[in-house]
Every structure is written in structure tokens, then in C-alpha cells.
N, C-alpha and C. Protein backbone atom coordinates (compact mmCIF):
# COMPACT_ATOMS: atom_id res chain seq x y z
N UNK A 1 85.39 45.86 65.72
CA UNK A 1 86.23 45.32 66.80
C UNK A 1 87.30 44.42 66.18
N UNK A 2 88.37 44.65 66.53
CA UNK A 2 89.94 43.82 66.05
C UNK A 2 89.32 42.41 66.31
N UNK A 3 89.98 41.51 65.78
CA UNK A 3 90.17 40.42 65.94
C UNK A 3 91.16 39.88 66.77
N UNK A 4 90.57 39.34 68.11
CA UNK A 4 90.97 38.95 69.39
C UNK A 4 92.55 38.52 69.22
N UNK A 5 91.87 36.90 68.15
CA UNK A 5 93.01 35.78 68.37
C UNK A 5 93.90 36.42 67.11
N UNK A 6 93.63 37.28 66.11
CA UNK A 6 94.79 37.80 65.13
C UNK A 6 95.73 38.27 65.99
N UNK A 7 95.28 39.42 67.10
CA UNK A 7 96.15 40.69 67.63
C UNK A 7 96.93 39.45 68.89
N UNK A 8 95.74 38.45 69.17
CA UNK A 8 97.41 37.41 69.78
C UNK A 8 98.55 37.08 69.80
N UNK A 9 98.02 36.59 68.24
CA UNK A 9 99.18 35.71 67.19
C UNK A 9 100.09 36.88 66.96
N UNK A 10 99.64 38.00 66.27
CA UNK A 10 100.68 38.89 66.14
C UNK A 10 101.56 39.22 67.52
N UNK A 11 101.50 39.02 68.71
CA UNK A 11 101.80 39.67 69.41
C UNK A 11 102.76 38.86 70.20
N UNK A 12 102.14 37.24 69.84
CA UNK A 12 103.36 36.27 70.14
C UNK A 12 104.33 36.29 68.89
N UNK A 13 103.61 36.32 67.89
CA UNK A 13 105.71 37.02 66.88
C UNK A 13 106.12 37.80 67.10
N UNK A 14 105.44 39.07 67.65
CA UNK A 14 106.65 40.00 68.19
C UNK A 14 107.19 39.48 69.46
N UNK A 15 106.76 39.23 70.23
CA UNK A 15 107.39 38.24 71.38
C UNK A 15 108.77 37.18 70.76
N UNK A 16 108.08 36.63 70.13
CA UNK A 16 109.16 35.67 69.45
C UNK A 16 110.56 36.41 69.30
N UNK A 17 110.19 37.33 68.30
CA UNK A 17 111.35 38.26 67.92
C UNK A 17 112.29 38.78 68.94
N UNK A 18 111.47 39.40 69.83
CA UNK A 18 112.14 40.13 71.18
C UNK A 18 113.12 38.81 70.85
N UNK A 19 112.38 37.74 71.90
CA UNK A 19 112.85 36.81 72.57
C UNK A 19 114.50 36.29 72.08
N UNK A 20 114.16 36.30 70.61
CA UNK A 20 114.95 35.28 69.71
C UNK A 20 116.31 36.01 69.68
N UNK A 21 115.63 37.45 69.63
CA UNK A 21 117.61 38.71 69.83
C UNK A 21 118.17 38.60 71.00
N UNK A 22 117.36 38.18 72.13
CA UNK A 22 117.95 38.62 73.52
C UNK A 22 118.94 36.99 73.60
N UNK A 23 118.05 35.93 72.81
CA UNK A 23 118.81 34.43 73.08
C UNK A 23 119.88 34.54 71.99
N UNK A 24 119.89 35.19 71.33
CA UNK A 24 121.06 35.12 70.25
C UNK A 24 122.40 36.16 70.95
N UNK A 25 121.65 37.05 71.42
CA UNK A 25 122.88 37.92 72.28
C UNK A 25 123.68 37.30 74.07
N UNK A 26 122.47 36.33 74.66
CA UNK A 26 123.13 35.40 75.09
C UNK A 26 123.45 34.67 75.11
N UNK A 27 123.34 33.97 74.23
CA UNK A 27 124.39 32.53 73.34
C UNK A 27 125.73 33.09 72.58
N UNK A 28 126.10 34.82 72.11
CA UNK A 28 126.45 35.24 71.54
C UNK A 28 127.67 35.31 73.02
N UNK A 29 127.72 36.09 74.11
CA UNK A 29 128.40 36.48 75.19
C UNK A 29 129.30 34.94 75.34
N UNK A 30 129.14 33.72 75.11
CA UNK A 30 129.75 32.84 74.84
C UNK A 30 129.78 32.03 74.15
N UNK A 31 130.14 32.88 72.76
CA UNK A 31 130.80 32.28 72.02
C UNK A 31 129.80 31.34 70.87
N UNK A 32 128.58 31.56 71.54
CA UNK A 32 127.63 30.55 70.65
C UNK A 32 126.21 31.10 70.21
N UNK A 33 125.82 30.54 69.08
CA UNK A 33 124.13 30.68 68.67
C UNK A 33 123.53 30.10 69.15
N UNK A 34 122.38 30.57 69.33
CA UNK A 34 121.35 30.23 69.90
C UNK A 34 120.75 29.00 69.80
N UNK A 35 120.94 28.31 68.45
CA UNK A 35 120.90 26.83 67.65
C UNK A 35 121.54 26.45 68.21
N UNK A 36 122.98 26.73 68.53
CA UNK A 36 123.69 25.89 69.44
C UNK A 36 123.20 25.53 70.59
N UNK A 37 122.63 26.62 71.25
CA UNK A 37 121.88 26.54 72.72
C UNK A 37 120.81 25.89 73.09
N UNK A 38 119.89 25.58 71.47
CA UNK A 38 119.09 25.01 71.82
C UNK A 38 119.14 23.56 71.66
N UNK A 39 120.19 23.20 70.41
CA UNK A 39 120.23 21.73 70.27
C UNK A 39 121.17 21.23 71.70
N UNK A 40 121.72 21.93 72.62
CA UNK A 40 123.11 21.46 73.74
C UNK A 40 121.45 21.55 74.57
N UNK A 41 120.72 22.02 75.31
CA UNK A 41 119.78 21.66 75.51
C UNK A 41 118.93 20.51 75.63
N UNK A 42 118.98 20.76 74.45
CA UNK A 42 117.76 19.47 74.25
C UNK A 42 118.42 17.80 74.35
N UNK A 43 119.79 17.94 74.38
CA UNK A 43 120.38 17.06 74.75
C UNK A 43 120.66 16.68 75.91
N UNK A 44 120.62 17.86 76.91
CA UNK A 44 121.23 17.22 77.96
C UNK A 44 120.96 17.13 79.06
N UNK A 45 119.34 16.67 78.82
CA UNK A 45 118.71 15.76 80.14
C UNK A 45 119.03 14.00 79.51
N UNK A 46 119.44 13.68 78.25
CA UNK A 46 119.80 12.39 77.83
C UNK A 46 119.92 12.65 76.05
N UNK A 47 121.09 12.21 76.15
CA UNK A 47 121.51 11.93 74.64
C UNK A 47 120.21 11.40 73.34
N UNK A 48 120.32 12.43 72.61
CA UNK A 48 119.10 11.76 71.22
C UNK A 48 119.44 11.46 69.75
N UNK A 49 119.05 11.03 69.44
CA UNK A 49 119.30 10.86 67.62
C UNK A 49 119.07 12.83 67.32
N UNK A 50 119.30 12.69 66.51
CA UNK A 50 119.46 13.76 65.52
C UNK A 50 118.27 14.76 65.42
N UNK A 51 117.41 13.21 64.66
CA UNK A 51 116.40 13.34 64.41
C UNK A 51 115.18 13.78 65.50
N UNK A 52 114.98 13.09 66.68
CA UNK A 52 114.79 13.05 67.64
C UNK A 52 114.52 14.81 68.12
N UNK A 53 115.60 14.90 68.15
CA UNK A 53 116.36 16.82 69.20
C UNK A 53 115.49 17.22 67.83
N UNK A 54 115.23 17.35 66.60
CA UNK A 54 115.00 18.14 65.61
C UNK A 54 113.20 18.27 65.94
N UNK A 55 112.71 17.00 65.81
CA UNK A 55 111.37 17.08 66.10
C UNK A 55 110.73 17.96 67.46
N UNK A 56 111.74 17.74 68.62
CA UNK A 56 111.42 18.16 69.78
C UNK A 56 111.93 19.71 69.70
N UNK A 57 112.49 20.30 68.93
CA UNK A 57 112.78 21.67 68.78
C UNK A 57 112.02 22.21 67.01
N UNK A 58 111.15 21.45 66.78
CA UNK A 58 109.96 21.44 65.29
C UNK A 58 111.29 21.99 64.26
N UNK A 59 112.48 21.64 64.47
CA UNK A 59 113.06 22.09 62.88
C UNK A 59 113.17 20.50 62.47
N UNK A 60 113.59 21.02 61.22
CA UNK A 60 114.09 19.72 60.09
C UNK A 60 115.44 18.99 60.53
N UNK A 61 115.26 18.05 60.52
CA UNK A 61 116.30 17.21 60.73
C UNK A 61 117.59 17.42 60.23
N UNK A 62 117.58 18.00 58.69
CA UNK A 62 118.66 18.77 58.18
C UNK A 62 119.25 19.66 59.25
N UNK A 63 118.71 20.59 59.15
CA UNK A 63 118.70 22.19 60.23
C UNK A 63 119.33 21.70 61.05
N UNK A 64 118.89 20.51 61.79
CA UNK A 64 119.55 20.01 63.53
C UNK A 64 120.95 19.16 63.06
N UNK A 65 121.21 18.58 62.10
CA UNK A 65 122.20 17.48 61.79
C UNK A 65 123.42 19.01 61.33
N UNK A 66 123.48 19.91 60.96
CA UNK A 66 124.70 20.67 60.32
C UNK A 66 124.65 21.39 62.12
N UNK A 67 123.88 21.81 63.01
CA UNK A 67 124.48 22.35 64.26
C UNK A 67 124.78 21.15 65.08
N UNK A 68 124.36 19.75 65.01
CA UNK A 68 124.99 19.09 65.62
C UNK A 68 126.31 18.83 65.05
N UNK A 69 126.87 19.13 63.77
CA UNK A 69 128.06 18.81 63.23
C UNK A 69 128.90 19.66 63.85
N UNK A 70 128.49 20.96 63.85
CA UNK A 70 129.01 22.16 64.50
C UNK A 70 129.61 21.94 65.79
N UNK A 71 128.32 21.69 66.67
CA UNK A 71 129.09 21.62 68.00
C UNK A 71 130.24 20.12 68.37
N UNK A 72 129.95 18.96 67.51
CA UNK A 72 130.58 18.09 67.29
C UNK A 72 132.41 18.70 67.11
N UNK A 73 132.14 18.92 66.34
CA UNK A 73 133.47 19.69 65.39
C UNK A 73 134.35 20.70 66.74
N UNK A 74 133.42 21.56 67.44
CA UNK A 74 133.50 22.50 68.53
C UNK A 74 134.33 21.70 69.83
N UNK A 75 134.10 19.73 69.73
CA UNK A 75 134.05 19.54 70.75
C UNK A 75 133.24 19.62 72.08
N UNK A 76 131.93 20.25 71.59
CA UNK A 76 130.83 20.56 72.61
C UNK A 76 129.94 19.44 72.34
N UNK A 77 129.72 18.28 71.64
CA UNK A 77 129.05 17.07 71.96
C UNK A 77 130.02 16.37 71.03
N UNK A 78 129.20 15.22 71.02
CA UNK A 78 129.55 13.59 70.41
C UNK A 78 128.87 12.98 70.09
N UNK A 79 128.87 12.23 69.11
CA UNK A 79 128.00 11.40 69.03
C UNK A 79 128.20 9.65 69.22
N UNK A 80 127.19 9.45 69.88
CA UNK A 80 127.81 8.15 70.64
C UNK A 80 126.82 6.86 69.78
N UNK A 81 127.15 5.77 70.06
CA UNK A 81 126.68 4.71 69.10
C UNK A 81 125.17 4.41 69.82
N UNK A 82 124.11 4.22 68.67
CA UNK A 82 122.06 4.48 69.44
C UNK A 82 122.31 2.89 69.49
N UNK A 83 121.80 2.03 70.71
CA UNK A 83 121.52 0.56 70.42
C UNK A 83 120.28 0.17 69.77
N UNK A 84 119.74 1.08 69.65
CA UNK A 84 118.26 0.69 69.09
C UNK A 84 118.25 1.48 67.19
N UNK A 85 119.84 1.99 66.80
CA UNK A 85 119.11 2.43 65.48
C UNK A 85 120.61 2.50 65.05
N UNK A 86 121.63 1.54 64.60
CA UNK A 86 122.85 1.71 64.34
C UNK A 86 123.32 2.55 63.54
N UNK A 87 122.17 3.38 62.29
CA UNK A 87 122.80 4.43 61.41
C UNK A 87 122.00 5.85 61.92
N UNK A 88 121.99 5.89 62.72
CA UNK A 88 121.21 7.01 63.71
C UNK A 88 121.86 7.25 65.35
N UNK A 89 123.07 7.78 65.37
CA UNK A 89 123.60 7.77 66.30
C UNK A 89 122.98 8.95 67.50
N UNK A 90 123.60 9.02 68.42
CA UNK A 90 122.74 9.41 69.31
C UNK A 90 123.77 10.78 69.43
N UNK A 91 123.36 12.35 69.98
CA UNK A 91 123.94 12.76 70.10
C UNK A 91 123.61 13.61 71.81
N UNK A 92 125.23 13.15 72.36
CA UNK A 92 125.64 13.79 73.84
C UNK A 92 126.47 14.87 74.03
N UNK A 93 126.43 15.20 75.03
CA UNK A 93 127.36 16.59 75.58
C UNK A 93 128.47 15.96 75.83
N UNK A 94 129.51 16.82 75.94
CA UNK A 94 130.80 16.39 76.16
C UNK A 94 130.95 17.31 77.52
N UNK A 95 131.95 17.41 78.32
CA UNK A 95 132.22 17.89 79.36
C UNK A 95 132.16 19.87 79.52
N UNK A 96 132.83 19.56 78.34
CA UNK A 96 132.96 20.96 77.23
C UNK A 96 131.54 21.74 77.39
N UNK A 97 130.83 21.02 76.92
CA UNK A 97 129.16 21.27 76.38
C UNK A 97 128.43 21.57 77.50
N UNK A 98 128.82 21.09 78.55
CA UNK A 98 128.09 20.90 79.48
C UNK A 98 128.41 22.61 80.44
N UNK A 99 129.69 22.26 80.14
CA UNK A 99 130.14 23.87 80.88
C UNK A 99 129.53 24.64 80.20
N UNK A 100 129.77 24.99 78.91
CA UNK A 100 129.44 26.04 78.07
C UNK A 100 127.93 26.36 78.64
N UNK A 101 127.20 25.24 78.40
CA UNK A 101 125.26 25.27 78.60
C UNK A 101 125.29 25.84 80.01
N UNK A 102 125.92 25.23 80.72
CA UNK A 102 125.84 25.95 82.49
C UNK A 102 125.88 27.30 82.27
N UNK A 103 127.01 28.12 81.46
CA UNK A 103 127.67 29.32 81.62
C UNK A 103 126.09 30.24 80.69
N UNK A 104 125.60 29.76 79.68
CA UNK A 104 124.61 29.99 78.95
C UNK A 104 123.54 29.90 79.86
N UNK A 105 123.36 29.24 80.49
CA UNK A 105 121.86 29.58 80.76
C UNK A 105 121.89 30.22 82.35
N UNK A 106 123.09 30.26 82.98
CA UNK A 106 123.19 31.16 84.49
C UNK A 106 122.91 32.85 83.68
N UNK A 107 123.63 32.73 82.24
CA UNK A 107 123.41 34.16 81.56
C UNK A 107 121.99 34.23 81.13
N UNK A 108 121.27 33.32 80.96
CA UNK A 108 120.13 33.75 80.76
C UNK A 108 118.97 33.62 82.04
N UNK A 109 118.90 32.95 82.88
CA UNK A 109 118.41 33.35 84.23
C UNK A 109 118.20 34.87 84.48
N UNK A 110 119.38 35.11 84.15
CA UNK A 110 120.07 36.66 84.69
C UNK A 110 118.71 37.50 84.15
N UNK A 111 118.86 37.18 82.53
CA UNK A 111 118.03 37.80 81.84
C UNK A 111 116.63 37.63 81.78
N UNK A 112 115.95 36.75 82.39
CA UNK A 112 114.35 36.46 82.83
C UNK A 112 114.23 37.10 83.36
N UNK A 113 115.42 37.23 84.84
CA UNK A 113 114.85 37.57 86.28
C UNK A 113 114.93 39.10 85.45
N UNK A 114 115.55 39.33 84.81
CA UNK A 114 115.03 41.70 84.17
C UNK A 114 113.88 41.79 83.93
N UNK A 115 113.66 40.18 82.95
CA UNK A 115 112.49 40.87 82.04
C UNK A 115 111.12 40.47 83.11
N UNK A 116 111.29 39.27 83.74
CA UNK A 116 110.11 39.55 85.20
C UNK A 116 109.79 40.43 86.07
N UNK A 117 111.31 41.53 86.56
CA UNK A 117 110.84 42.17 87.47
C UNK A 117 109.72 43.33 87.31
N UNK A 118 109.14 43.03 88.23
CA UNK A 118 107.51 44.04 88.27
C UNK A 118 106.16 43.47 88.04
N UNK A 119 106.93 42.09 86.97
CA UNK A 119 105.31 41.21 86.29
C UNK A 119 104.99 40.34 87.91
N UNK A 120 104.07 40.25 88.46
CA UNK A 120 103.68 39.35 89.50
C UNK A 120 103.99 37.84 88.85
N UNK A 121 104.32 36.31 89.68
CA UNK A 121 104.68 35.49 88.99
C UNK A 121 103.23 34.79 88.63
N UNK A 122 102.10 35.28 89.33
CA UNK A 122 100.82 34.46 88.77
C UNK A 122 100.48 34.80 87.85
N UNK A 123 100.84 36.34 87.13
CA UNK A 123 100.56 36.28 85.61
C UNK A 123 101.13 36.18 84.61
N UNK A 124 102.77 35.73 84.56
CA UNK A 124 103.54 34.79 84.67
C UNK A 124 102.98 33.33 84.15
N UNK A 125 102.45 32.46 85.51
CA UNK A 125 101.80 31.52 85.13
C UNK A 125 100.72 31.49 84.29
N UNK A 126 99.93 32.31 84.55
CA UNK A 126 98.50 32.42 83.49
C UNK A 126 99.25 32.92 81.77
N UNK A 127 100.11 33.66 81.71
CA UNK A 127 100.59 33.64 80.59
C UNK A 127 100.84 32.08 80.23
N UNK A 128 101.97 31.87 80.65
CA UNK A 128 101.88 30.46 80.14
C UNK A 128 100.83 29.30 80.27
N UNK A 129 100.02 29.45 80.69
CA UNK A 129 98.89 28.40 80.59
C UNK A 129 98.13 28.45 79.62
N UNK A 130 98.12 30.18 79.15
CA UNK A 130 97.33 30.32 78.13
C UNK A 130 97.87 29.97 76.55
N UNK A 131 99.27 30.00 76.72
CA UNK A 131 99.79 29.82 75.98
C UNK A 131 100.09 28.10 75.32
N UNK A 132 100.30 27.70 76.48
CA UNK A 132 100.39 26.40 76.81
C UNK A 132 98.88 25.36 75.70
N UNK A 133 97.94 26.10 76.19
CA UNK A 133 96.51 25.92 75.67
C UNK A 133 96.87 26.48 74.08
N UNK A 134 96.96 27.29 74.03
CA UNK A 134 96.72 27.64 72.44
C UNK A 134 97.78 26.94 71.73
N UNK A 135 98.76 26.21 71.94
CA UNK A 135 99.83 25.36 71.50
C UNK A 135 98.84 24.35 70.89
N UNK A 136 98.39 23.94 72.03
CA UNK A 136 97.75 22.43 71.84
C UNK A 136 96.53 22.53 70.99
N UNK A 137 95.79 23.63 70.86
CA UNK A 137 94.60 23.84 70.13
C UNK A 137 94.96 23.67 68.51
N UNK A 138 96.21 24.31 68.87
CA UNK A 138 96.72 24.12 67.07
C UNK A 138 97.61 23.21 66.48
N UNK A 139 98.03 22.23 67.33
CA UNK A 139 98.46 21.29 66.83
C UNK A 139 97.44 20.42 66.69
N UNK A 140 96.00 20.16 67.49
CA UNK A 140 94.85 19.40 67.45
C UNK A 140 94.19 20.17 66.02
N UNK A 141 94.56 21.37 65.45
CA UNK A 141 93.69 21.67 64.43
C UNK A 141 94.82 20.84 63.19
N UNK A 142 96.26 21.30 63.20
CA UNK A 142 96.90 20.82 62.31
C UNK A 142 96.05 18.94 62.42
N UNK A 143 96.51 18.33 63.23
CA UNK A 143 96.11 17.35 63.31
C UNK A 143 94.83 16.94 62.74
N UNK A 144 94.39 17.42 63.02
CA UNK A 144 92.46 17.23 62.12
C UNK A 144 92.73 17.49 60.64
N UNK A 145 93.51 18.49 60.20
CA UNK A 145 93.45 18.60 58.61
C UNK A 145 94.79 17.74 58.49
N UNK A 146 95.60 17.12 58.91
CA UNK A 146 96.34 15.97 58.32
C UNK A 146 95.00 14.99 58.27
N UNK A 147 94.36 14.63 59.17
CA UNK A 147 93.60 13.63 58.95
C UNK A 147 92.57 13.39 57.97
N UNK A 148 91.99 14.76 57.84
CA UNK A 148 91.10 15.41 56.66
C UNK A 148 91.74 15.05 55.54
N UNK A 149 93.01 15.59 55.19
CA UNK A 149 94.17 15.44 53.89
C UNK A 149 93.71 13.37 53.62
N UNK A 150 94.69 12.99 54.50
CA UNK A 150 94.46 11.59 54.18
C UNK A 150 93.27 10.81 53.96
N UNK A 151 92.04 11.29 54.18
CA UNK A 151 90.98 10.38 54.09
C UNK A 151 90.84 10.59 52.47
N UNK A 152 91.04 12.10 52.02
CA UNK A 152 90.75 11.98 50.71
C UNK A 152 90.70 10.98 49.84
């Protein structure tokens, strides 16, 4: 008998993959990557450090600081002065940014509501719950072997 949670995991990277072409081809329809889409995002329920948007999207702070330069540069954010961290500025949407993300994600709505039609939305939800759960299982395992690591 296969192994349950292998044929999962594999099956959320192919998921991933799907996922990651269809967000690159609608970030692509205007004008932008998907990095772009996700750091204008993660900004703009409230302006964050750098660092901040990087952790909350698990890349490296590097990774997030050259697409925030990007969209900076683009005119699609700014970075505004952090009161709580003066060499860690905070980074916001600009008016620009804000349109663009509207126009981006009405295009991707579009594209849920395809890939939903037919799935009922309660399994839908149970997908994500389950998913939701196995997130947390493995950051509680990472977590146990950081802790394991350090007691050494």
C-alpha cells in the first residue's frame, strides 16, 4: 500500500506548480510577476518592513528586498520612514500599486471561480482545513527539531 502522506505531499507540489503558472500568467496579463503580486499583497492591508512581508511570504529577506526595489523603482510602492526601526523602513503601496493589485486579483477571482466550478464549496473548505492542519503539524515538527538542535 502507497504511502498515504508521501502521495499528499507529492500532490500538493503538483498543485503548487499548477498554481504557481496560472499566478505567473496572471500577474503576467499586467505587466507583473507573481513576486510582485505577492509582495503588493502582503502589503496592503498595512505597510511592513521588508523583512517583515519576507517572513510572512517564508522567503529570505534578500528575495523580498530586490522585488521591493523593483516595484519601488516601478512606482508601485514606497518606502516610508518605520517609527519603531529607523534603518528598516516600512514598505507601502502607492496609488499606482494599489490599482495594479485591484486589476490583478479581479483577474484572478476570474480564475478560481474556473478552477471551482463543479467542486461543491464544502470540499473546498475541507480541502483547506486539511491543509490548513498539515501546515501547522509541520511547522510544530520543524519546531521540535529546532528545539532538539539547540538543547544539544
Amino acid at each position: 500500500m502507497p504511502d498515504e502522506m508521501a502521495l499528499l505531499v507529492a500532490d500538493v507540489y503538483e498543485a503548487a506548480g499548477v498554481l504557481r503558472r496560472s499566478g505567473e500568467a496572471v500577474a503576467a496579463a499586467e505587466g507583473q510577476t507573481q513576486a510582485r503580486w505577492q509582495l503588493l499583497s502582503v502589503v496592503s492591508d498595512s505597510p511592513r518592513s521588508v523583512a517583515q512581508a519576507a517572513r510572512r511570504l517564508g522567503i529570505s529577506r534578500q528575495a523580498a528586498q530586490r522585488v521591493a526595489n523593483d516595484l519601488v523603482h516601478a512606482e508601485l510602492a514606497a518606502f516610508r520612514p518605520n517609527p519603531d526601526h529607523r534603518s528598516s523602513p516600512l514598505l507601502a503601496l502607492t496609488s499606482a500599486g494599489e490599482d495594479v493589485l485591484d486589476r490583478i486579483t479581479a483577474r484572478a477571482a476570474e480564475a478560481h471561480e474556473a478552477f471551482a466550478r463543479g467542486i461543491p464549496p464544502e470540499e473546498v473548505r475541507a480541502a483547506r482545513a486539511l491543509l490548513h492542519r498539515l501546515v501547522e503539524r509541520v511547522r510544530d515538527h520543524e519546531d521540535e527539531g529546532a528545539r532538539a538542535r539547540n538543547a544539544r
